[in-house]
C-alpha atoms as a PDB file:
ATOM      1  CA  UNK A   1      15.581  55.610 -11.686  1.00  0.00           C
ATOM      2  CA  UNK A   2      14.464  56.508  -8.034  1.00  0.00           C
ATOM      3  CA  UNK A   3      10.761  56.674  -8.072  1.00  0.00           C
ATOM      4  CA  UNK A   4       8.803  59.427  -6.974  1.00  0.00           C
ATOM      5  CA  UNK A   5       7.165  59.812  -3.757  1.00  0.00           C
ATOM      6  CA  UNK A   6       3.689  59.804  -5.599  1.00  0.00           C
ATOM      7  CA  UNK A   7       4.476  56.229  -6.906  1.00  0.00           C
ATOM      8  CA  UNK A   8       5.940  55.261  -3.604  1.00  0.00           C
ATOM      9  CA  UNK A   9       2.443  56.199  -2.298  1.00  0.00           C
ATOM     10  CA  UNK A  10       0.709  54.308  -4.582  1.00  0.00           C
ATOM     11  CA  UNK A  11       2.327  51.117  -4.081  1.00  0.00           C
ATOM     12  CA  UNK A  12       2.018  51.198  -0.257  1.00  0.00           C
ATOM     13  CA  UNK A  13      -1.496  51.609  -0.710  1.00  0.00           C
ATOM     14  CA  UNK A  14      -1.347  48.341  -3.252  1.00  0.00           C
ATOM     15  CA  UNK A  15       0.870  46.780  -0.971  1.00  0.00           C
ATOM     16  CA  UNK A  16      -1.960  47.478   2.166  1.00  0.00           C
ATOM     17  CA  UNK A  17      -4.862  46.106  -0.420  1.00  0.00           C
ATOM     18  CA  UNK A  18      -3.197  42.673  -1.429  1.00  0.00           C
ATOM     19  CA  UNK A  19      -2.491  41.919   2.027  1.00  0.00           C
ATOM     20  CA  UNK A  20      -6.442  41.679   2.798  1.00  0.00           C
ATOM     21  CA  UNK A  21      -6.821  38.786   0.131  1.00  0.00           C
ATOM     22  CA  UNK A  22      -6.821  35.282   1.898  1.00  0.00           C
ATOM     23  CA  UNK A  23      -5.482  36.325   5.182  1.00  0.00           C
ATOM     24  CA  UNK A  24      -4.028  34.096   7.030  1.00  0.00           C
ATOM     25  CA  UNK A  25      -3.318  31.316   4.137  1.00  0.00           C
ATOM     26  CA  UNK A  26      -1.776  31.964   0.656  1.00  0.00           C
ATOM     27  CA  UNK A  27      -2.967  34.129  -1.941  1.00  0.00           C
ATOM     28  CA  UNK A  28      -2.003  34.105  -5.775  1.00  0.00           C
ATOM     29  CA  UNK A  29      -2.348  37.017  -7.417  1.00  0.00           C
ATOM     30  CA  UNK A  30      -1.527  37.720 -10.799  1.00  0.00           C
ATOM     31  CA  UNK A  31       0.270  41.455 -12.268  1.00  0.00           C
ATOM     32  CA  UNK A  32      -0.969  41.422 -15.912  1.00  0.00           C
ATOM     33  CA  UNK A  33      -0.659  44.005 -19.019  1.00  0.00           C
ATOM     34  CA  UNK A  34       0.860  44.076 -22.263  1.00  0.00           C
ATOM     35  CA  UNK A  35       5.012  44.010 -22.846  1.00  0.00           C
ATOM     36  CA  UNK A  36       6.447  46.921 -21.497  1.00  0.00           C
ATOM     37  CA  UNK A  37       3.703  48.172 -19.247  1.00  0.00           C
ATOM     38  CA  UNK A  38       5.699  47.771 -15.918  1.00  0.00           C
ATOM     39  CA  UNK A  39       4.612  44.191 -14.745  1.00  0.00           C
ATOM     40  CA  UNK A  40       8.104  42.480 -13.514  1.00  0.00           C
ATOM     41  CA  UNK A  41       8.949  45.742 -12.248  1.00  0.00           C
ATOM     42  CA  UNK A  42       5.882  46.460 -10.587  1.00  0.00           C
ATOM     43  CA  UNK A  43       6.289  42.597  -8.642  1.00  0.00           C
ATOM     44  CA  UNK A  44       9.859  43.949  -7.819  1.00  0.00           C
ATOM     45  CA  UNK A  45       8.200  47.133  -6.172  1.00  0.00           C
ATOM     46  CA  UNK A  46       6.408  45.423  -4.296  1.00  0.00           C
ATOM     47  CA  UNK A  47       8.788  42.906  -3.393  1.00  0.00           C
ATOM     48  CA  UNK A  48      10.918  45.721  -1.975  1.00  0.00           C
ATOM     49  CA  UNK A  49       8.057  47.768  -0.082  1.00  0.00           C
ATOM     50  CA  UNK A  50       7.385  44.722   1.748  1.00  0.00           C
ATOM     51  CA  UNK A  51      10.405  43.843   2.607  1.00  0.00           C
ATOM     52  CA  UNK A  52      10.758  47.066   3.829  1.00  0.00           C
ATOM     53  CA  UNK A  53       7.810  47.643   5.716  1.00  0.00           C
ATOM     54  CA  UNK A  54       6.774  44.594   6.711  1.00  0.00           C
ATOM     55  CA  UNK A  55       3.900  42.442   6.280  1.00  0.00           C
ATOM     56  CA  UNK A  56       2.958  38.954   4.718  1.00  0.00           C
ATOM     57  CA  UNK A  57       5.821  37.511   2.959  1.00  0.00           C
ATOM     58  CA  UNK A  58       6.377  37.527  -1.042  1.00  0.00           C
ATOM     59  CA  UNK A  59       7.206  34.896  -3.614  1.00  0.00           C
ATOM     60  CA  UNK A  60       7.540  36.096  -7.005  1.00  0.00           C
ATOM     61  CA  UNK A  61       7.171  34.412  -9.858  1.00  0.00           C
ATOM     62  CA  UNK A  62       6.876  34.887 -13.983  1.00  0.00           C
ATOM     63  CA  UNK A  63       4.517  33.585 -16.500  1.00  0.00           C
ATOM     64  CA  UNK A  64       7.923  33.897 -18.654  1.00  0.00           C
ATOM     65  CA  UNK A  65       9.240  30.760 -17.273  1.00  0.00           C
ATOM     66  CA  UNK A  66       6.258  28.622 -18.218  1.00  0.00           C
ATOM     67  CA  UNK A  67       6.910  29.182 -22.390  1.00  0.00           C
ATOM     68  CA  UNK A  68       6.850  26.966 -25.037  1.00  0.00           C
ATOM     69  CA  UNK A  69       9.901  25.798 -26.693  1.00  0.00           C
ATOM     70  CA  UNK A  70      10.952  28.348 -29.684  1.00  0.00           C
ATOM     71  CA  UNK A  71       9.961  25.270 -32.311  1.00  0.00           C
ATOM     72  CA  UNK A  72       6.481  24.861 -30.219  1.00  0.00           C
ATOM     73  CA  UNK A  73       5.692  28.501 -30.678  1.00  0.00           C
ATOM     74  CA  UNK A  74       6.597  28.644 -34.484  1.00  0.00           C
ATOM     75  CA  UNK A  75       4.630  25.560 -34.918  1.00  0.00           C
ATOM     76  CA  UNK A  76       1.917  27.987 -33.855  1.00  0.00           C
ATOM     77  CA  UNK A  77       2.176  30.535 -36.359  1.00  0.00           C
ATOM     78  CA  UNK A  78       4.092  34.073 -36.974  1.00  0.00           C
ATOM     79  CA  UNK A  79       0.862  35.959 -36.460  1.00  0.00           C
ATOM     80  CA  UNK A  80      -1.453  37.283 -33.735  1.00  0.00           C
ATOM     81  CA  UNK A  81      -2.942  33.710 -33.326  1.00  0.00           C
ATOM     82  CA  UNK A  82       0.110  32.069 -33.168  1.00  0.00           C
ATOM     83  CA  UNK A  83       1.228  34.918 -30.421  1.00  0.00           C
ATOM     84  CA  UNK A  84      -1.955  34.542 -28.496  1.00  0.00           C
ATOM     85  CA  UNK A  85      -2.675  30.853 -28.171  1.00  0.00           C
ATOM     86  CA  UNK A  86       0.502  29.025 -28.683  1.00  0.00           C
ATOM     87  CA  UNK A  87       3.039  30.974 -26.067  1.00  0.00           C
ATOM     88  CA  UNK A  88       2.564  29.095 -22.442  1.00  0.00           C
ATOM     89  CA  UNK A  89       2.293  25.987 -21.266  1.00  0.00           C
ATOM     90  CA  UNK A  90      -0.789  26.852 -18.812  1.00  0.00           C
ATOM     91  CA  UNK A  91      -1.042  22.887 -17.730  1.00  0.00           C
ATOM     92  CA  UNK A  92       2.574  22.680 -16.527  1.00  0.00           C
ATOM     93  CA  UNK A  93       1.894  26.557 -14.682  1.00  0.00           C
ATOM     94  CA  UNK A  94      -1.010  24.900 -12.704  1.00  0.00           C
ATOM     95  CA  UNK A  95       1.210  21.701 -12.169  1.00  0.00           C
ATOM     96  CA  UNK A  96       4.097  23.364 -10.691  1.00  0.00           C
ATOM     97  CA  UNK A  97       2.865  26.375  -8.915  1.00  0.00           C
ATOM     98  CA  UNK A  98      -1.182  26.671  -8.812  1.00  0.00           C
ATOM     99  CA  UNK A  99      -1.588  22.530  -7.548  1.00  0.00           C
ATOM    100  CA  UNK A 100       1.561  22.933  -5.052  1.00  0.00           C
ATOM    101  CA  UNK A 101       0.374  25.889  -3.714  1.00  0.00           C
ATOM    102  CA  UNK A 102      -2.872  24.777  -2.800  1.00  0.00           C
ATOM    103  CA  UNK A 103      -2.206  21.507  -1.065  1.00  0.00           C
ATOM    104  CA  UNK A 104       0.878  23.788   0.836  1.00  0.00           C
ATOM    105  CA  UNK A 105       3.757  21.970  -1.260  1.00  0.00           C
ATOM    106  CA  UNK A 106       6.660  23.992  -2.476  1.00  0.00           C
ATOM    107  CA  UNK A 107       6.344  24.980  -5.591  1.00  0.00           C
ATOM    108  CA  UNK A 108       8.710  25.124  -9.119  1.00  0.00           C
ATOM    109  CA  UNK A 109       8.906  29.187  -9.878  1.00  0.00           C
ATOM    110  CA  UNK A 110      10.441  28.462 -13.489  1.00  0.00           C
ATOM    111  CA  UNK A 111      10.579  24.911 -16.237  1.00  0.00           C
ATOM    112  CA  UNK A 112      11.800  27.035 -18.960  1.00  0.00           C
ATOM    113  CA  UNK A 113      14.149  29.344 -19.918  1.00  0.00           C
ATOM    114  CA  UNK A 114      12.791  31.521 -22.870  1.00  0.00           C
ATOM    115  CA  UNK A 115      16.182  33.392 -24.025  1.00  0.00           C
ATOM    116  CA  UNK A 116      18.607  30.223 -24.309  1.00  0.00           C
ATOM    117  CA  UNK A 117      15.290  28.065 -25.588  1.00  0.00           C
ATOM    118  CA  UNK A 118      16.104  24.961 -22.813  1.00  0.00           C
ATOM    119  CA  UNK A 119      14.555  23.760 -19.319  1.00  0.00           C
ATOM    120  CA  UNK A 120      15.379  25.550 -16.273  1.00  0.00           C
ATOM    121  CA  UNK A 121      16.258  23.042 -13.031  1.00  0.00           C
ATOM    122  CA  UNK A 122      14.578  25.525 -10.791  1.00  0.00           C
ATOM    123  CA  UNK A 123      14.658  24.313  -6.936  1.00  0.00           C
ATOM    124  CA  UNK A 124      11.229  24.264  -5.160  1.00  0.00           C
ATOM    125  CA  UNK A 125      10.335  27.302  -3.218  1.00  0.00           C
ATOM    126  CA  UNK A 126       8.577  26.805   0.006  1.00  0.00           C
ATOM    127  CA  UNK A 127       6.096  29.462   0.150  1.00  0.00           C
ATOM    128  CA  UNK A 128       4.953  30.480   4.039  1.00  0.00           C
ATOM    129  CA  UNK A 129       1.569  29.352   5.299  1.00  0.00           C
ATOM    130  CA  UNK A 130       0.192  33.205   4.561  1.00  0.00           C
ATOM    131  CA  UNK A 131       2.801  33.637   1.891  1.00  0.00           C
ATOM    132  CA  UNK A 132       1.561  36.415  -1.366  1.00  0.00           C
ATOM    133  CA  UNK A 133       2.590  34.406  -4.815  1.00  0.00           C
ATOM    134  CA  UNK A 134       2.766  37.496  -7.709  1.00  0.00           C
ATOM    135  CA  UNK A 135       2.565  35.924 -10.678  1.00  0.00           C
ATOM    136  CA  UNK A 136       3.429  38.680 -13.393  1.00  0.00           C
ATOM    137  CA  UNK A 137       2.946  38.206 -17.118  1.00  0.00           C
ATOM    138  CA  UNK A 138       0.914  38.733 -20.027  1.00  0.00           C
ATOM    139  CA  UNK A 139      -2.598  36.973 -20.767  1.00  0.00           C
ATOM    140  CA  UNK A 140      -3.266  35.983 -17.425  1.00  0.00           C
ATOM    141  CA  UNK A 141      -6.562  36.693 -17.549  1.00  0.00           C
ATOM    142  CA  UNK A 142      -7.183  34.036 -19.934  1.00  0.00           C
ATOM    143  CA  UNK A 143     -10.254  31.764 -19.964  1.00  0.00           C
ATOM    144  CA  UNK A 144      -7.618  28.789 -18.935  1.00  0.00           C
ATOM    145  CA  UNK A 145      -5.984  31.291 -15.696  1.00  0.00           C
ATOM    146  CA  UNK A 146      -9.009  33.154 -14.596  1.00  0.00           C
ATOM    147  CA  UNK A 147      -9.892  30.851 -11.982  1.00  0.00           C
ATOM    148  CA  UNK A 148      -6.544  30.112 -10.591  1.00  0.00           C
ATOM    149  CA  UNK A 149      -6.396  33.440  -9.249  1.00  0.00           C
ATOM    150  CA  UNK A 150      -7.233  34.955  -5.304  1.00  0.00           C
ATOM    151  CA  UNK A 151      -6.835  37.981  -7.230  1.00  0.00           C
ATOM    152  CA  UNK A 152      -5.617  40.160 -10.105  1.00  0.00           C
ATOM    153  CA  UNK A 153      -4.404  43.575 -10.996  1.00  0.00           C
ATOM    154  CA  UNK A 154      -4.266  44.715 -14.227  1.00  0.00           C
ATOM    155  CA  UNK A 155      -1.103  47.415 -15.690  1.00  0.00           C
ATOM    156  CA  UNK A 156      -3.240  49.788 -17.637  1.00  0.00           C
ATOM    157  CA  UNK A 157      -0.659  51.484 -20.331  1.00  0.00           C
ATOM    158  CA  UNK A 158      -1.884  52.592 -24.305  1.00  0.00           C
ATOM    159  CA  UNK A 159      -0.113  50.803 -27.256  1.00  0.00           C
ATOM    160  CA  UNK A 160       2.026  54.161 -28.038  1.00  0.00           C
ATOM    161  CA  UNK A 161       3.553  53.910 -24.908  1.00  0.00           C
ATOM    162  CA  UNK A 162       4.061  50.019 -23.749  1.00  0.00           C
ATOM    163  CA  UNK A 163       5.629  49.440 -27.324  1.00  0.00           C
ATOM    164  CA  UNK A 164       8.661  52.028 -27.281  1.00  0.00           C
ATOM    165  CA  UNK A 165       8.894  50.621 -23.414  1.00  0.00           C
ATOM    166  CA  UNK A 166       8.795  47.386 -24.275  1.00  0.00           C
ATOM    167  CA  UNK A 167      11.267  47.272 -27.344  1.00  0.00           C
ATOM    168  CA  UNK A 168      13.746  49.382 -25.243  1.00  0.00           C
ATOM    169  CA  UNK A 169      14.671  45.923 -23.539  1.00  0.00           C
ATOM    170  CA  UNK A 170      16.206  44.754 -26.694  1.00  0.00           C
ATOM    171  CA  UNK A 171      19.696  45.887 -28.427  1.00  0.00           C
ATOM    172  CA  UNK A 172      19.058  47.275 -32.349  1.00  0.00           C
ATOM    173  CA  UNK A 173      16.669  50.261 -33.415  1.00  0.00           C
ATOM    174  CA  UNK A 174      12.548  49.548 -32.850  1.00  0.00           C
ATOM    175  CA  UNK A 175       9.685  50.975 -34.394  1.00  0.00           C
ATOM    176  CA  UNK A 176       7.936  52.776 -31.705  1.00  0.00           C
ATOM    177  CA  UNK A 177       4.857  52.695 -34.196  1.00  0.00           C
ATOM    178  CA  UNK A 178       1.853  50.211 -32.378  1.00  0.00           C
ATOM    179  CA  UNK A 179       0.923  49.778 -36.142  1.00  0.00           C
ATOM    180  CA  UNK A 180       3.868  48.592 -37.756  1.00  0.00           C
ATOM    181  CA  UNK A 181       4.493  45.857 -39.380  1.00  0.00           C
ATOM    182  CA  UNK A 182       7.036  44.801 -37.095  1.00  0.00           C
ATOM    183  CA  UNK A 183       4.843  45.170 -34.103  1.00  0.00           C
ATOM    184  CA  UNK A 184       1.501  42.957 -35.667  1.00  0.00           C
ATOM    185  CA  UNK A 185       2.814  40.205 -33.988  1.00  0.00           C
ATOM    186  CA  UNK A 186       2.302  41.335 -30.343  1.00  0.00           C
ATOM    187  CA  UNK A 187       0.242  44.007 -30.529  1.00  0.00           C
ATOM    188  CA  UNK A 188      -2.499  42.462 -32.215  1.00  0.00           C
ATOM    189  CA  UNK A 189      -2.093  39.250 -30.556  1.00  0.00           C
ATOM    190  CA  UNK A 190      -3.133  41.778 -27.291  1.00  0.00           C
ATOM    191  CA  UNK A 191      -5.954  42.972 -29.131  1.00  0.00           C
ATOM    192  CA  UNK A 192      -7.150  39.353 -29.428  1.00  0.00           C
ATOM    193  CA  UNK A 193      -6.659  38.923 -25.483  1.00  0.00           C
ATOM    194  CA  UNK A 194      -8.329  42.336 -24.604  1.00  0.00           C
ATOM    195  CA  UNK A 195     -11.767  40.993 -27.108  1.00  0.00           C
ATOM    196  CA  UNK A 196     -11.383  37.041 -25.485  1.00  0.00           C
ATOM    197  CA  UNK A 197     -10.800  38.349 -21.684  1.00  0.00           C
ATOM    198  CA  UNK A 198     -11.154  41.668 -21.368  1.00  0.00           C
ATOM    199  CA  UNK A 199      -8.791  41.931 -18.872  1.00  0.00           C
ATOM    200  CA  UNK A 200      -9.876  44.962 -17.670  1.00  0.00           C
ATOM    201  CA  UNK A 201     -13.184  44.801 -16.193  1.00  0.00           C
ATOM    202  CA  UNK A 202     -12.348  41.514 -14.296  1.00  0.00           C
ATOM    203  CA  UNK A 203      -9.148  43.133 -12.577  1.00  0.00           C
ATOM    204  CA  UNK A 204      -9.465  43.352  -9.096  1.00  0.00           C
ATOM    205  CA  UNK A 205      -7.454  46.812  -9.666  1.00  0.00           C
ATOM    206  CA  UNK A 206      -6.388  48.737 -12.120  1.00  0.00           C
ATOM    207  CA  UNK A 207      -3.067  49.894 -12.051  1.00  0.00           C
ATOM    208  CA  UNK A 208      -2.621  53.104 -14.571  1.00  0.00           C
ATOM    209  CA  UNK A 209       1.161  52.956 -15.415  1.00  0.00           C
ATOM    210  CA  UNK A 210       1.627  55.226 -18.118  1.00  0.00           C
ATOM    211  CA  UNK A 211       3.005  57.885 -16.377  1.00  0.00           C
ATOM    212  CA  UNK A 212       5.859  56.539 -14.273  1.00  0.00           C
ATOM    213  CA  UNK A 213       6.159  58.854 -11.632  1.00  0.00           C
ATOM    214  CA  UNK A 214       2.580  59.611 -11.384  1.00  0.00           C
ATOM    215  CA  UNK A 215       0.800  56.422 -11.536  1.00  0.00           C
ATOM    216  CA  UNK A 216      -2.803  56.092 -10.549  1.00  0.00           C
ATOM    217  CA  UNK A 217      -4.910  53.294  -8.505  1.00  0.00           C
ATOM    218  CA  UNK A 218      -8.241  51.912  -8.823  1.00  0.00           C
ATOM    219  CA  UNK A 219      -9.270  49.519  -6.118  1.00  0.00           C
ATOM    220  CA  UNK A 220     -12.146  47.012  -6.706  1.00  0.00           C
ATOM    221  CA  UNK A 221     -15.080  49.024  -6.140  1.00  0.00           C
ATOM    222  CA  UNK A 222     -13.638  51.091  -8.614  1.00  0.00           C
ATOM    223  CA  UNK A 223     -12.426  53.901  -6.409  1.00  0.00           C
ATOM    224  CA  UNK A 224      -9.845  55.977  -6.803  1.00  0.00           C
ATOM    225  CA  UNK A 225      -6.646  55.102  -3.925  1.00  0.00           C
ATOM    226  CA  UNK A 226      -6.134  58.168  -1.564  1.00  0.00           C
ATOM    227  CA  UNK A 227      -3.463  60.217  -2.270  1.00  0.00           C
END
């Protein structure tokens, strides 16, 4: 779908704002929110607008490609805990991206691949001197993340719309309900993260996806982006 020139707006005014964090060296910043509010396709946005327009160059990596093994994350539990604590291996994130990055090394995007459950042999990826690493991905705010980050934007969507969003990625019929049983899993294993982290208020901005075409900016002083 061809975005709108409201949401093209938007994300050259994003675009403009990251670019002012740790100029002239890099700068990891992280795209949080819950599955399905818009993260890896937010990163891609962003990707392409600078590509476009110019600017400091972009790396992009996921959160995604730092999971547990599927027996690891059973081991944890079917619930909300389980969800919550047990999905990422945070030590081998800082290992291969946050420790590389900071002594100028290139770093390893991706050690697992979550849908065939085996390691990835991802090549390093040099990242230029003032190179922007977006890190997208859920819980990133965590107590273990927070102060890995140059900065952080957070993908504010409700539950009754980042649900139906997010199931949509998989084949089969979903229950677009927040509160059904099917969805206790992840939903309230967000509702644990939003009471741990609050994700929220530490956001450097807030970036209101729920409406797609219309989406809506807060910077860090908590100012609206001009439109």
């Amino acid at each position: 779908m061809k975005a709108s020139s409201e949401r093209r707006k938007v994300v050259s005014w994003l675009w403009h704002e990251l670019q002012q964090v740790q100029p002239g060296s890099h700068a990891l910043i992280a795209l949080d929110g819950f599955d399905g509010a818009g993260k890896s396709h937010l990163s891609d946005e962003i990707a392409e607008h600078a590509q476009a327009v110019g600017g400091r160059p972009v790396v992009q990596v996921s959160i995604d490609g730092f999971h547990h093994s599927r027996a690891v994350r059973r081991e944890a539990g079917p619930g909300p805990e389980g969800f919550y604590r047990g999905s990422y291996r945070y030590p081998e994130f800082r290992r291969y991206v946050v420790e590389p990055l900071r002594r100028g090394a290139p770093i390893t995007p991706a050690i697992w691949n979550v849908a065939l459950d085996k390691p990835v042999s991802a090549e390093p990826m040099a990242v230029p001197p003032h190179g922007i690493v977006l890190v997208d991905g859920i819980f990133l705010h965590r107590p273990e993340l927070i102060d890995v980050w140059d900065a952080t934007i957070w993908l504010e969507v409700p539950f009754v719309i980042s649900v139906p969003r997010g199931n949509a990625r998989f084949a089969g019929r979903h229950d677009p309900d927040p509160e059904a049983a099917s969805n206790h899993r992840y939903v309230h294993g967000q509702r644990l993260y939003l009471q741990e982290a609050d994700p929220r208020s530490r956001a450097d901005w807030v970036f209101d996806n729920t409406d797609l075409a219309r989406p809506f900016l807060l910077t860090r002083a908590r100012s609206a982006a001009p439109s």
